[in-house]
Protein backbone atom coordinates (compact mmCIF):
# COMPACT_ATOMS: atom_id res chain seq x y z
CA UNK A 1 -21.63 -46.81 -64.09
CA UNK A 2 -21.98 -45.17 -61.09
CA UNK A 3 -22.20 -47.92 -57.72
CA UNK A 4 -25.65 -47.54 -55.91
CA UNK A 5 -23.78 -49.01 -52.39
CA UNK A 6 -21.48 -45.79 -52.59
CA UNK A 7 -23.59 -43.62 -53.20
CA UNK A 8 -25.60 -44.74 -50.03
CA UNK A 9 -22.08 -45.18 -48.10
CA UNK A 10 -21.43 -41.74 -48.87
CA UNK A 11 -24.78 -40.38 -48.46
CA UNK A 12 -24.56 -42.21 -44.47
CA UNK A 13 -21.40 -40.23 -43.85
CA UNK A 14 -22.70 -37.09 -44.75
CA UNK A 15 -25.67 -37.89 -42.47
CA UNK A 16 -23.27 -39.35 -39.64
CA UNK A 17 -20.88 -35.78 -39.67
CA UNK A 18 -24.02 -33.75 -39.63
CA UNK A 19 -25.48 -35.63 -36.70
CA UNK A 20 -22.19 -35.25 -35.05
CA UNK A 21 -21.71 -31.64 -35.21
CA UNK A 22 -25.44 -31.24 -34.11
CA UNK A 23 -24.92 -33.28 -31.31
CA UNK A 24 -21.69 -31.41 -29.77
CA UNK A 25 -23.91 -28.09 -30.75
CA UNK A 26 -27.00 -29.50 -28.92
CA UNK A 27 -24.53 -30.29 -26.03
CA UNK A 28 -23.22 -26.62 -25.93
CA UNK A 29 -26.69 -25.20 -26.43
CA UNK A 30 -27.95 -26.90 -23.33
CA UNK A 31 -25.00 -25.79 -20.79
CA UNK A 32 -25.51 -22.47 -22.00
CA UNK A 33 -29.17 -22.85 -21.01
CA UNK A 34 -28.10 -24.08 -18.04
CA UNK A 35 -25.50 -21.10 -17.33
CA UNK A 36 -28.48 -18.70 -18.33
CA UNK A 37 -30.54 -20.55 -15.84
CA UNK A 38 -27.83 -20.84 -12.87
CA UNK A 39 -27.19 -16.81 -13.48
CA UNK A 40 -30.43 -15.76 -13.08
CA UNK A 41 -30.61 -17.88 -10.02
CA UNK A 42 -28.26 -16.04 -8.50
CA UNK A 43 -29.30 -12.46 -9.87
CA UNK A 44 -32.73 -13.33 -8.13
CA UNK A 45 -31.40 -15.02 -4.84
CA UNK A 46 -31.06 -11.27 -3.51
CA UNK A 47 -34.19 -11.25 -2.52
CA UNK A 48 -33.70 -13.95 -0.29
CA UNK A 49 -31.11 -12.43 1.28
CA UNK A 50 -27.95 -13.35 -0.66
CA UNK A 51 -26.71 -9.89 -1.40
CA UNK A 52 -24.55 -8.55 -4.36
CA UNK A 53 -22.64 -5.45 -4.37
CA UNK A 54 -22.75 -3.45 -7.39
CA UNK A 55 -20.05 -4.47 -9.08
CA UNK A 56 -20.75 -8.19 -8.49
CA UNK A 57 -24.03 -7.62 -9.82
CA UNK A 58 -23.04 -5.48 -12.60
CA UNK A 59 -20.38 -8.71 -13.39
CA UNK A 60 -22.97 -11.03 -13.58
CA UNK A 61 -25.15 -9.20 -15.63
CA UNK A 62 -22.20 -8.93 -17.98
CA UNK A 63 -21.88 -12.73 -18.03
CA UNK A 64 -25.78 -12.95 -18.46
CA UNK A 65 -25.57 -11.02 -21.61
CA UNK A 66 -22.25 -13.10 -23.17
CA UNK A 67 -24.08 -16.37 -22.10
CA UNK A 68 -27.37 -15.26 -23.89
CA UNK A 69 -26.00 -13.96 -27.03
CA UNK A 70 -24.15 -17.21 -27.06
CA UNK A 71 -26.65 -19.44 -26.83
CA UNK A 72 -28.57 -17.80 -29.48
CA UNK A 73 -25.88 -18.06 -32.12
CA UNK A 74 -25.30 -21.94 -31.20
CA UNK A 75 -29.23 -22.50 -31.82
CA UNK A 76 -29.13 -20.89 -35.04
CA UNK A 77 -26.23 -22.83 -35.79
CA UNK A 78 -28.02 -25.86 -34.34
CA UNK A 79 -30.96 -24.55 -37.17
CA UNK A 80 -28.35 -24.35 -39.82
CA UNK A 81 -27.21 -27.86 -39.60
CA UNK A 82 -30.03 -29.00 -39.83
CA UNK A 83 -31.18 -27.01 -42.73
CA UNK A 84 -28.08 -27.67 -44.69
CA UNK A 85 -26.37 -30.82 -42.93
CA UNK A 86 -23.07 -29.80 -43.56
CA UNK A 87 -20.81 -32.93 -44.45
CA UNK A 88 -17.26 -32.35 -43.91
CA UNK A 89 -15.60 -34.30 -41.47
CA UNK A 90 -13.52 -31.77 -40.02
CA UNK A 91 -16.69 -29.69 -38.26
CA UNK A 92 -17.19 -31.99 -35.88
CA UNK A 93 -13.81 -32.70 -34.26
CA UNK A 94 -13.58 -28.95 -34.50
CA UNK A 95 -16.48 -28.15 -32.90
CA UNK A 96 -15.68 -30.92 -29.95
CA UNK A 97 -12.27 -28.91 -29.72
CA UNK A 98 -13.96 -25.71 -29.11
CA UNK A 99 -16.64 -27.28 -27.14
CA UNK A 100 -14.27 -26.94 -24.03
CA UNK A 101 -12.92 -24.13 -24.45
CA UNK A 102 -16.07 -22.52 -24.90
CA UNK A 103 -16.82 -23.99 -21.69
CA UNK A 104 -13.86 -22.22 -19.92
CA UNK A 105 -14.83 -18.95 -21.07
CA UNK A 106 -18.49 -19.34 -19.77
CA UNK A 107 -16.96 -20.72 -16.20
CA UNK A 108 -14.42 -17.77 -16.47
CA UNK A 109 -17.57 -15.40 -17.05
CA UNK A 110 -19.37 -16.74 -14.09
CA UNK A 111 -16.74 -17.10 -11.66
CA UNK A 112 -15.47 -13.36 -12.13
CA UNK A 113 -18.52 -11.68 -9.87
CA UNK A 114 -16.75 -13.94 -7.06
CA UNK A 115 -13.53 -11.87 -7.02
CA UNK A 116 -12.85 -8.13 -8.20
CA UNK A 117 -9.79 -7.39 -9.72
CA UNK A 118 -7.22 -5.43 -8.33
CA UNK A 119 -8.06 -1.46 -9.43
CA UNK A 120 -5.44 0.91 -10.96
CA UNK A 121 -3.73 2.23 -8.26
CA UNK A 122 -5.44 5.90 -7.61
CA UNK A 123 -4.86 6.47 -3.83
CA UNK A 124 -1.95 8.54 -1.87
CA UNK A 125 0.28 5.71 -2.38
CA UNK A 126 2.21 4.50 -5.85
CA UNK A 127 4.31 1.54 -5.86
CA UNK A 128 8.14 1.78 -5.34
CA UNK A 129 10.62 -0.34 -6.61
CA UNK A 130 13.25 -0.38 -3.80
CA UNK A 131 11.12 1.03 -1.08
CA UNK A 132 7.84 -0.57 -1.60
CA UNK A 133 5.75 2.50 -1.51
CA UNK A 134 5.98 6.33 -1.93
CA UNK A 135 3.65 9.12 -1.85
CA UNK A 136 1.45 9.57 -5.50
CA UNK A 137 2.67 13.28 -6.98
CA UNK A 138 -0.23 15.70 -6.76
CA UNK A 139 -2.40 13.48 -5.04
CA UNK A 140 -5.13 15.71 -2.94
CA UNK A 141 -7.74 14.13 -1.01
CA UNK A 142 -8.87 13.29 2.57
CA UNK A 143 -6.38 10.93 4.18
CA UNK A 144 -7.18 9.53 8.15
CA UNK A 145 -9.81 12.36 8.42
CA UNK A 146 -7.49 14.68 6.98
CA UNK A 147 -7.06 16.92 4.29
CA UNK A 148 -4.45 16.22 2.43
CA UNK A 149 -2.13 17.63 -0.38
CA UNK A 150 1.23 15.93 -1.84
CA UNK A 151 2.89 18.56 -3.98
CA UNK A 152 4.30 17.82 -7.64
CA UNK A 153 7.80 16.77 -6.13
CA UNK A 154 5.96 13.29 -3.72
CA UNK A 155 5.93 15.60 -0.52
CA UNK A 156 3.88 16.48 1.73
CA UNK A 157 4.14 20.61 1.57
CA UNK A 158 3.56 23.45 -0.73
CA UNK A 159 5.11 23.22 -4.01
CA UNK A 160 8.90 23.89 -3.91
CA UNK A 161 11.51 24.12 -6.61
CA UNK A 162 14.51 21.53 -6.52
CA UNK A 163 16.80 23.88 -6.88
CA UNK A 164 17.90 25.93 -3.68
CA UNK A 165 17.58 29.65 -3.75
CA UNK A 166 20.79 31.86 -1.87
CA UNK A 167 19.00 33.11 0.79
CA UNK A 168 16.91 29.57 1.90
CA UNK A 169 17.89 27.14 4.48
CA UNK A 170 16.73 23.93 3.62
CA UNK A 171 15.31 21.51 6.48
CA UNK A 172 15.17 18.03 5.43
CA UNK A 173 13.02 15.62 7.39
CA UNK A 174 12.58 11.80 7.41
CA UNK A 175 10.46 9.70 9.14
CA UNK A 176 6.66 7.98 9.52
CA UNK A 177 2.92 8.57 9.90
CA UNK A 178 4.17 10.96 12.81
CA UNK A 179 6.50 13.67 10.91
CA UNK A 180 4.15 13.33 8.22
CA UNK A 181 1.15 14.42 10.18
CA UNK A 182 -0.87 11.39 9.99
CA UNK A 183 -4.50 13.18 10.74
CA UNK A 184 -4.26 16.79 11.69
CA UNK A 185 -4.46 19.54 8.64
CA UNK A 186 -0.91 20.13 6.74
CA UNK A 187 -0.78 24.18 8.90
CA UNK A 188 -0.83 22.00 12.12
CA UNK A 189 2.46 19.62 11.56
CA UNK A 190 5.44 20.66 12.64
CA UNK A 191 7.08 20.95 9.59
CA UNK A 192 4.95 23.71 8.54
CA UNK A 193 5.66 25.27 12.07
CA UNK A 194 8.95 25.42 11.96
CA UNK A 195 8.74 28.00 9.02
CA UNK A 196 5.91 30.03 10.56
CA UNK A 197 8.47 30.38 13.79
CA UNK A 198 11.59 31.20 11.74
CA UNK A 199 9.38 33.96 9.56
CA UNK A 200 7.97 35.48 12.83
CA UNK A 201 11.83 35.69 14.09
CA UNK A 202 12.80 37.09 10.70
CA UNK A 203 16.24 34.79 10.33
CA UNK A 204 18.22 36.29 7.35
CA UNK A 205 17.54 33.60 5.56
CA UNK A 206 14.18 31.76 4.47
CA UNK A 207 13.77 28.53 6.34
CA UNK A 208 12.34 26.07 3.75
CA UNK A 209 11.31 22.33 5.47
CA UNK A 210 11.01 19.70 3.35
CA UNK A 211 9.17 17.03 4.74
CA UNK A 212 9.83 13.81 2.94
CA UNK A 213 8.36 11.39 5.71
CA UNK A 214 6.13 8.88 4.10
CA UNK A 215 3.37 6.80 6.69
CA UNK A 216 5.10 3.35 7.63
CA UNK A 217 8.14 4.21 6.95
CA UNK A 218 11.15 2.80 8.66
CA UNK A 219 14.99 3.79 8.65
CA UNK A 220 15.85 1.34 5.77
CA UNK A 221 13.17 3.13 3.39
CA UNK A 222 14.41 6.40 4.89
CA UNK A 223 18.39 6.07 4.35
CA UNK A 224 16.85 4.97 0.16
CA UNK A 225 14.97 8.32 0.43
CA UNK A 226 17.56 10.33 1.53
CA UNK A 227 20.22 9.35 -0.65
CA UNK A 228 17.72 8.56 -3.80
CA UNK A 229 16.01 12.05 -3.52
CA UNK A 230 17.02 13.75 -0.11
CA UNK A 231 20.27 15.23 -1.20
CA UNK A 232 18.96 16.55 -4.53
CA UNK A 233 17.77 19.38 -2.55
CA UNK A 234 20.71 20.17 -1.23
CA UNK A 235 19.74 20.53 2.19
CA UNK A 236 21.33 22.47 5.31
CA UNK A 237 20.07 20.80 8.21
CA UNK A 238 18.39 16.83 8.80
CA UNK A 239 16.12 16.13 10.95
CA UNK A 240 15.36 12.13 11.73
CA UNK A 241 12.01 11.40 13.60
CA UNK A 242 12.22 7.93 15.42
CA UNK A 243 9.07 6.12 16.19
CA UNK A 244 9.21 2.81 18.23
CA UNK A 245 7.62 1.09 15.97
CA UNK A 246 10.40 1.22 13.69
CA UNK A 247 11.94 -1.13 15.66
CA UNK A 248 9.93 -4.49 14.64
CA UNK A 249 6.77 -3.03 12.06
CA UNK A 250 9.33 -3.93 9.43
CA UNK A 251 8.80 -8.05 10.50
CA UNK A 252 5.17 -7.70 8.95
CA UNK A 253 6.43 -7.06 5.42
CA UNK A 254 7.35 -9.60 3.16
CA UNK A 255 10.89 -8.62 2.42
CA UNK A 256 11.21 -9.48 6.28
CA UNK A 257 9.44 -12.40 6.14
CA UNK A 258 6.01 -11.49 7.11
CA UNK A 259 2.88 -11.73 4.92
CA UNK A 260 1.97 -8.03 4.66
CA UNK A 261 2.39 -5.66 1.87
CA UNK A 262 1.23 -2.22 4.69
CA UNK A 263 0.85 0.36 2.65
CA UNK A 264 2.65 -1.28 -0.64
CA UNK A 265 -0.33 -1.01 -3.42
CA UNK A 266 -1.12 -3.83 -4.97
CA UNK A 267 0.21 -4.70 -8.46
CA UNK A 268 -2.59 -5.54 -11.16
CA UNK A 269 -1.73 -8.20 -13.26
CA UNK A 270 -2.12 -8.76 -17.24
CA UNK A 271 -4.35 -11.51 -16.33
CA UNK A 272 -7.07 -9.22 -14.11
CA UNK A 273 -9.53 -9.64 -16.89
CA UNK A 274 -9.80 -13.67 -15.99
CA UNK A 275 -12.26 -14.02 -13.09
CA UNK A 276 -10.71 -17.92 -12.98
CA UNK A 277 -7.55 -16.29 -12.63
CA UNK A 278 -8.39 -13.64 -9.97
CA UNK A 279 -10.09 -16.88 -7.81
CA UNK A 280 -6.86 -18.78 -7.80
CA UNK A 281 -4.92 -15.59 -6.94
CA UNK A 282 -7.24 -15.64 -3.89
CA UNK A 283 -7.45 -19.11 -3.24
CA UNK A 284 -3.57 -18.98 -3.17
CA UNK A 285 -3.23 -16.34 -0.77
CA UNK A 286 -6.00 -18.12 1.64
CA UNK A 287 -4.01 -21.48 1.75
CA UNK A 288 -0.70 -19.49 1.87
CA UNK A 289 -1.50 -17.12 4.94
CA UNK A 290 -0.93 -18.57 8.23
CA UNK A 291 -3.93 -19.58 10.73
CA UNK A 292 -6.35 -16.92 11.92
CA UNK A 293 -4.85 -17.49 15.48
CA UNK A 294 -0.77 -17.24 14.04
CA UNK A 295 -1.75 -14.06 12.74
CA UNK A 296 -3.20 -12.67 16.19
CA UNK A 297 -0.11 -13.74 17.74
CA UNK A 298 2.14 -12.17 14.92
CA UNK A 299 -0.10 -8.79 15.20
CA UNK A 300 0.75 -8.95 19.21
CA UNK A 301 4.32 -9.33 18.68
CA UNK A 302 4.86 -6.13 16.57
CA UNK A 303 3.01 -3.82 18.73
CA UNK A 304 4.91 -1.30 20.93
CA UNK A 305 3.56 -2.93 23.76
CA UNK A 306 5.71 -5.46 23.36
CA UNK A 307 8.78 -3.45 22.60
CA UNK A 308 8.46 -2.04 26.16
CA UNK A 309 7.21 -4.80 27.80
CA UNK A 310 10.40 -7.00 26.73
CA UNK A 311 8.71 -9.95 25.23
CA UNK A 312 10.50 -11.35 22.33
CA UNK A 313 13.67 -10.58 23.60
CA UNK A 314 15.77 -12.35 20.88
CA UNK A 315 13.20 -10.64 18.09
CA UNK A 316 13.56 -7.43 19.70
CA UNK A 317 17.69 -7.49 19.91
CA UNK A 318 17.33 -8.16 15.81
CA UNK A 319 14.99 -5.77 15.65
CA UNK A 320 17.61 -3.18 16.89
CA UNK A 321 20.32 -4.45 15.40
CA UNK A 322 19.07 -4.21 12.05
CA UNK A 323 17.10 -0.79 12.82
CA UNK A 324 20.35 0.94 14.05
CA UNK A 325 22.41 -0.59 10.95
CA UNK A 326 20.49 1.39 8.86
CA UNK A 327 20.48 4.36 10.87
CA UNK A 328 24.00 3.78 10.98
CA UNK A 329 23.98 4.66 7.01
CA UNK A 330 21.47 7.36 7.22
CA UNK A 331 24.56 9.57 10.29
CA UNK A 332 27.57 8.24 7.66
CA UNK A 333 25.50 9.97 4.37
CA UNK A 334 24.75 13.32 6.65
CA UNK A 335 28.66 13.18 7.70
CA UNK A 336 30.05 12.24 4.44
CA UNK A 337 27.97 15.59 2.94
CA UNK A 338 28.44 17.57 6.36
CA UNK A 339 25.11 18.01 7.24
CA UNK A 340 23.85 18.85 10.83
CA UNK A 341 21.98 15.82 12.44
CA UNK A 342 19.44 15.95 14.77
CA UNK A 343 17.42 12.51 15.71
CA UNK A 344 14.10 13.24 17.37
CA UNK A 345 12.36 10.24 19.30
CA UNK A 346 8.68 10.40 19.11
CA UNK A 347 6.20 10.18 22.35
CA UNK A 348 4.31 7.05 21.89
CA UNK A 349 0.97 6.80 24.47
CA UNK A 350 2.68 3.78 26.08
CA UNK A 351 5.35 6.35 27.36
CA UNK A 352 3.24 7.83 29.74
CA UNK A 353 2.90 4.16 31.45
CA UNK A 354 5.51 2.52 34.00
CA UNK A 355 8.43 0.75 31.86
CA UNK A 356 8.28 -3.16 33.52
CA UNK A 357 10.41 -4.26 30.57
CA UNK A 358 14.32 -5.95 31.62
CA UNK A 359 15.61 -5.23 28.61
CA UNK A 360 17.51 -1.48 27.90
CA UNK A 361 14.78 1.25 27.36
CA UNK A 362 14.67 2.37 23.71
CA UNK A 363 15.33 5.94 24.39
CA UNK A 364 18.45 4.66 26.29
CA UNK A 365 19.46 2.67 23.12
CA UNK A 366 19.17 5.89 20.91
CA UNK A 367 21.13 7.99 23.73
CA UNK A 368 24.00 6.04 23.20
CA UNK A 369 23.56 5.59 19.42
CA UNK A 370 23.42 9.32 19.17
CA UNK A 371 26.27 9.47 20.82
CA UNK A 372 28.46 7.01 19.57
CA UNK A 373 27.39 8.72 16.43
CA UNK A 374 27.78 12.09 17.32
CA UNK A 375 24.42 12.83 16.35
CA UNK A 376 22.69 15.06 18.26
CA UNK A 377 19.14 13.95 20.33
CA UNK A 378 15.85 14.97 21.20
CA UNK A 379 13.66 12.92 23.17
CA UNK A 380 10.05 14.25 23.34
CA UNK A 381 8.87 12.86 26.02
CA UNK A 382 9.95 14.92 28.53
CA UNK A 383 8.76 18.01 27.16
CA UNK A 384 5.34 16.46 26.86
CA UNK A 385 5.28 15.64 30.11
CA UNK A 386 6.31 19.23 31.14
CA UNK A 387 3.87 20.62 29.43
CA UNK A 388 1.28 18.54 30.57
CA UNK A 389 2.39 19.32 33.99
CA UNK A 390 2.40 22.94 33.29
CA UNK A 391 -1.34 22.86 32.30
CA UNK A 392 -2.42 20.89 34.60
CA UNK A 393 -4.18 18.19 31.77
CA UNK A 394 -3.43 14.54 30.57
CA UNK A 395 -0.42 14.24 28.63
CA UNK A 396 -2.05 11.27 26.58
CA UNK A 397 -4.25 14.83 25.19
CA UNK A 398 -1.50 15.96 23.49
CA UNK A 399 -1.53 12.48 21.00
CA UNK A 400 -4.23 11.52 18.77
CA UNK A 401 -4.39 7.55 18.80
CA UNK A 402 -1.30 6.97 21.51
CA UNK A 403 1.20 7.44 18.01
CA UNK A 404 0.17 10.40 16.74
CA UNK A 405 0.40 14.00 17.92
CA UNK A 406 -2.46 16.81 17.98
CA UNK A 407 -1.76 20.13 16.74
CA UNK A 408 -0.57 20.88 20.33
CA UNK A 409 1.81 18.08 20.14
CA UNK A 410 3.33 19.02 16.83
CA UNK A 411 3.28 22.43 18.32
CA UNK A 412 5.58 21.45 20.92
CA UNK A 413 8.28 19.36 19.16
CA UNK A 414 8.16 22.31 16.62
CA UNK A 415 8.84 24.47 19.20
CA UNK A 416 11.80 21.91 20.47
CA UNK A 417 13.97 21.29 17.20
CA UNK A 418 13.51 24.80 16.72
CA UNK A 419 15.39 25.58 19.13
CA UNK A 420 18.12 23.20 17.46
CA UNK A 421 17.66 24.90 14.21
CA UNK A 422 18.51 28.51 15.70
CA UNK A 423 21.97 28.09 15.76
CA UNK A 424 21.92 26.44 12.57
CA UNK A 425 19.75 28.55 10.44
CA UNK A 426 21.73 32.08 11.14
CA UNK A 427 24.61 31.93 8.07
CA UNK A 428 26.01 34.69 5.53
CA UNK A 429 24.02 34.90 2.57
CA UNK A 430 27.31 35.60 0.76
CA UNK A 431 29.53 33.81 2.26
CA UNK A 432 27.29 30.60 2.09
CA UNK A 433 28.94 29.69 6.12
């Protein structure tokens, strides 16, 4: 004989599991209302003035959709249960586990709008392991203003073959922004000069320059390039371009212990799909940057400005001493494979002003490096301020920004290290001296 009392006992469970999983389901249902609700809020508050950009709006309406189809598959489920009442125990402690996660993803949804995530790298610049950046292979697009072309091989140039022909003289160069060209068409660098004045001479052999200078460079990244991909070429002649800002831009990146990446693209992570994830990236970096007024004073120090004025005396003899260590390595590769050295110090603006600084003018320092070196020197300076002279205009006309030269400009150092070239570039085809 079945027992009336356990029948009812039973009977109560069954009700009491139903009326728990309906109760976590009506719980879900309504923050999902709520999410719908605090969405649309924030779709509509552009017309009061709190303004989206596309892909923030485009975001949310993504999240407006996931929360919507949501809550309509939790209602019908909330329908369901009460249809059927569903009495095992196990659906509600299951739904109460997925009850906050399900809560995660809908913050997760919401929060993404707040923070993009970091794009696949498509600009001029790929990430490098050792060097931090290099050029992007057959990237071609308008860079500072310019047009600009990187050929198949990560140079700026026309498209070259790795192997070197008999009759070519290979140039190598290796510096910044400034040998690279940094805002005046690819015809006007000097690079491409130097070939239009050896073809109009009509040396025996074809002078080839490869220009491997990559913006924000410094003589660390450029002894890796030269010995990573420099000497592949097989090059005849080197030619070093010195900026001063080589001497202390390389205390902003974070291998030096500043807190900027330059021109280092940003890595994407697996994660980029979590907007919670892409908020605490930022939220890190915010708390982990230093004060709005430490960074004006950090952007102060590493301007040439202060180079030349002497400030920072103890950063600036680091700066050197680490700058001409590397340089150091870039004259022992071009000795150890015999190849002609000529290091070319770039006009900056500031060298047109009076020099109040105590300390030992730069060009001074890389006088005597040269020549402790045996490496011979250009300093450009002078010749701009000849020229300038000559034509009776403002010197500063022949730069671009105060850093980087015009078309004249690159016109004239062309015009200077080839004059070093000449006695370089003149060898026996079949003799290969």
């Amino acid at each position: 004989m079945i027992d009336a009392s356990t029948d009812e006992t039973e009977i109560e469970s069954c009700d009491r599991n139903a009326r728990r999983l309906l109760a976590v389901l009506s719980l879900l249902a309504a923050y999902l209302l709520f999410a719908n609700l605090a969405i649309v809020l924030r779709l509509e508050a552009r017309a009061w003035g709190f303004r989206l950009s596309t892909s923030q709006s485009a975001t949310l309406v993504r999240a407006l959709l996931y929360h919507a189809a949501a809550t309509i598959l939790v209602l019908v489920s909330c329908f369901a249960v009460r249809s059927i009442r569903p009495s095992h125990p196990a659906l509600p402690r299951l739904a109460l586990a997925i009850l906050p996660l399900a809560v995660l993803v809908s913050v997760d949804r919401m929060v993404a709008f707040a923070e993009p995530p970091i794009p696949k790298a498509s600009g001029v610049y790929i990430a490098h392991p050792t060097r931090g950046w290099a050029l992007r292979n057959g990237w071609t697009g308008f860079y500072h203003l310019a047009p600009t072309h990187i050929n198949s091989l990560g140079c700026r140039g026309p498209e070259m073959s790795i192997e070197k022909q008999p009759d070519e003289f290979r140039v190598l160069v290796l510096g910044d922004s400034v040998a690279f060209g940094l805002r005046v068409e690819e015809k006007d660098t000097f690079a491409s000069k130097l070939v239009k004045l050896a073809e109009s001479r009509g040396t025996p052999q074809r002078r080839t320059v490869i220009n491997l200078s990559v913006p924000g460079y410094s003589p660390w990244q450029e002894h890796d390039m030269l010995v990573a991909e420099g000497m592949r070429y097989q090059p005849d002649a080197l030619v070093q371009v010195f900026c001063l800002n080589d001497v202390l831009d390389k205390f902003r990146l974070k291998r030096f212990g500043g807190d900027s990446r330059l021109n280092e693209p940003p890595a994407p992570s697996p994660l980029e799909w979590s907007g919670l994830f892409r908020v605490l990236r930022a939220w890190h970096e915010h708390i982990d940057q230093p004060t709005r007024q430490a960074r004006r004073r950090l952007s102060r120090r590493f301007i040439v400005r202060r180079l030349l004025d002497g400030a920072d005396a103890d950063l600036i003899e680091r700066g050197w001493r680490i700058t001409l260590e590397h340089m150091k390595d870039i004259a022992d590769t071009a000795k150890a494979e015999s190849l002609p050295h000529l290091l070319v110090l770039a006009t900056h603006g500031l060298d047109f002003q009076p020099n109040t600084s105590s300390l030992k003018p730069p060009r001074q320092v890389l006088a005597e490096f040269a020549e402790a070196n045996d490496i011979d020197f250009l300093d450009l300076t002078p010749l701009f301020l000849k020229y300038a002279t000559k034509h009776d205009i403002d010197a500063a006309t022949l730069m671009i920004d105060g850093l980087h030269f015009s078309a004249k400009g690159h016109t004239i150092a062309a015009g200077a290290i080839d004059e070093w070239l000449r006695d370089r570039d003149v060898r026996d085809p079949e003799s290969g001296s």
